[in-house]
C-alpha atoms as a PDB file:
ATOM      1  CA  UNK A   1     -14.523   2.164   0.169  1.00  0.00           C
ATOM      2  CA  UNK A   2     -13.470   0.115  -3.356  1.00  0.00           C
ATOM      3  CA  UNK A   3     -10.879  -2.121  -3.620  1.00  0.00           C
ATOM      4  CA  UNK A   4      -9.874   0.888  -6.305  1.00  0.00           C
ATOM      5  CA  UNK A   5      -9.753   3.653  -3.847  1.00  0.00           C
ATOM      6  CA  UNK A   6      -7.600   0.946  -1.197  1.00  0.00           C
ATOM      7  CA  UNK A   7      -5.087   0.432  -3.500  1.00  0.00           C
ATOM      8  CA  UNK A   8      -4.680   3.832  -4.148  1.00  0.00           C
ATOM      9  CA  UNK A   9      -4.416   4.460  -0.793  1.00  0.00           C
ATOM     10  CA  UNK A  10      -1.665   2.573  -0.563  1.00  0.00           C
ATOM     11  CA  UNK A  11       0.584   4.139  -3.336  1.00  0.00           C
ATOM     12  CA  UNK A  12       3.859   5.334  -2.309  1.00  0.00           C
ATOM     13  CA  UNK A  13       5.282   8.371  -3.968  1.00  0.00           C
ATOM     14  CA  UNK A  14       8.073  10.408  -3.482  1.00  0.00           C
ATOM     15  CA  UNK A  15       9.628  14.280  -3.767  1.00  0.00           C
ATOM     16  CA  UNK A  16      12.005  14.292  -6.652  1.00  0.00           C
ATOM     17  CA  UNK A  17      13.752  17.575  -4.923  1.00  0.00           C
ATOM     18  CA  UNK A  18      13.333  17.324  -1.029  1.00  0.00           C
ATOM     19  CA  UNK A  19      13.690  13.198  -1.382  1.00  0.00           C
ATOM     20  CA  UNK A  20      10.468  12.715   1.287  1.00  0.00           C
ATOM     21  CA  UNK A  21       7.926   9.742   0.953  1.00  0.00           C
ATOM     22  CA  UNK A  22       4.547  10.308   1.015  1.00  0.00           C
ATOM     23  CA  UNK A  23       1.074   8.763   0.498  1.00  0.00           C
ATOM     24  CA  UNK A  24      -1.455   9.169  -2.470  1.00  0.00           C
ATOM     25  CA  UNK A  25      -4.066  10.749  -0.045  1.00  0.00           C
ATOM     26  CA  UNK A  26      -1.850  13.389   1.602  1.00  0.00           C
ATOM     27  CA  UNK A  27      -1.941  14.592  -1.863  1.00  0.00           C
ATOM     28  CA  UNK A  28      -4.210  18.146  -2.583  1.00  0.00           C
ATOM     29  CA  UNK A  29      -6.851  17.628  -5.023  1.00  0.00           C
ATOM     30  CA  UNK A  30      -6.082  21.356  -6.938  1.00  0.00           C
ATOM     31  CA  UNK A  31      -2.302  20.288  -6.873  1.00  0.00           C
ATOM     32  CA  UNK A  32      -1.823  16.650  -7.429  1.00  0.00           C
ATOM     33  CA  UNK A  33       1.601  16.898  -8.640  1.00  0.00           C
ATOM     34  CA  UNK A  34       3.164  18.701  -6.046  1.00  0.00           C
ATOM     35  CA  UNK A  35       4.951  17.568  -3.039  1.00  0.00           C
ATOM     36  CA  UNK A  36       2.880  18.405   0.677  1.00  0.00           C
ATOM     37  CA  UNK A  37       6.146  19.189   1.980  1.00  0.00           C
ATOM     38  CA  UNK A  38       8.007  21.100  -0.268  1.00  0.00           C
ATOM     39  CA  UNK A  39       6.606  22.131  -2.704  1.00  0.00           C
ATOM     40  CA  UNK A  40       8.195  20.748  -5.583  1.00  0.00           C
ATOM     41  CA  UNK A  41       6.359  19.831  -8.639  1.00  0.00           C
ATOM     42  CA  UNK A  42       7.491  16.712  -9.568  1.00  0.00           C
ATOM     43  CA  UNK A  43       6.982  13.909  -7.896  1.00  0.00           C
ATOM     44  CA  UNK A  44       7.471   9.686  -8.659  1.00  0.00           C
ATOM     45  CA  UNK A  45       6.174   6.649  -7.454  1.00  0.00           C
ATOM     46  CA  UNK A  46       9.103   5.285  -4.805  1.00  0.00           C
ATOM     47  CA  UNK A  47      10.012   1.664  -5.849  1.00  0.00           C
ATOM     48  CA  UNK A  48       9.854  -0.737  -3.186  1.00  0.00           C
ATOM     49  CA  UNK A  49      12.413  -1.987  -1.080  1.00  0.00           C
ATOM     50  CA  UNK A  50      12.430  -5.530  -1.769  1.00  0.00           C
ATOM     51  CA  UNK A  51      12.909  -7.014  -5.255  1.00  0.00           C
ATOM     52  CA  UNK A  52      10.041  -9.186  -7.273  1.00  0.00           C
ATOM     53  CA  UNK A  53      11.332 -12.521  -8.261  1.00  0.00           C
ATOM     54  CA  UNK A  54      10.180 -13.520 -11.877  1.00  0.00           C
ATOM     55  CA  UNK A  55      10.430 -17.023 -13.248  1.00  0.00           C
ATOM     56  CA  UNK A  56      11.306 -16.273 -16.508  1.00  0.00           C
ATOM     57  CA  UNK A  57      11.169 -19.913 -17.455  1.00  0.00           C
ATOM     58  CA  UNK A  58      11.330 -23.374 -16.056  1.00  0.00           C
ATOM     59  CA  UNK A  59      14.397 -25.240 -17.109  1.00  0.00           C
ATOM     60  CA  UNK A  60      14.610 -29.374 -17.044  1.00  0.00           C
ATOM     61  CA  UNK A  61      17.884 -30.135 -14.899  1.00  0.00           C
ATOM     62  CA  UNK A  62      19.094 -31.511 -18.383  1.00  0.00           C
ATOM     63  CA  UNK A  63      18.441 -27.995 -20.151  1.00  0.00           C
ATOM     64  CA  UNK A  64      20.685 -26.375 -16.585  1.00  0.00           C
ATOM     65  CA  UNK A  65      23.735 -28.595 -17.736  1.00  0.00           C
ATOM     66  CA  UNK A  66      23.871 -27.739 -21.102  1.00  0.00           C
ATOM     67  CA  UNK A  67      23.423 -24.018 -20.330  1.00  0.00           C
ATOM     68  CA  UNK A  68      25.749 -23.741 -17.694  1.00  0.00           C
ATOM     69  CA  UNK A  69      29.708 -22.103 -18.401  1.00  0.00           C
END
């Protein structure tokens, strides 16, 4: 298997209507846009349940003081 076809694997999507969470391969190949449970035909990519920390940029301890209220 590719790492392409792992990663897809491992995509999380979920029922806009019923609210369920689902993986990429319990999806049908005719109907890729509809729910396995439900139905429904729109579906999103759930978000993940822990936040991404960015470091938007690296601040001296001088630059902290003069930014700070």
């Amino acid at each position: 298997m590719s790492s392409q076809q792992e990663s897809d694997a491992n995509i999380i999507y979920q029922c806009v209507w019923c609210g369920k969470k689902f993986e990429k391969k319990m999806l049908s190949k005719i109907a890729e846009t509809r729910c396995p449970y439900c139905g429904f035909n729109v579906i999103m990519k759930a978000r993940s349940p822990t936040a991404k920390l960015i470091v938007s940029s690296k601040l001296t301890e001088e630059q902290r003081l003069l930014t700070e209220d």
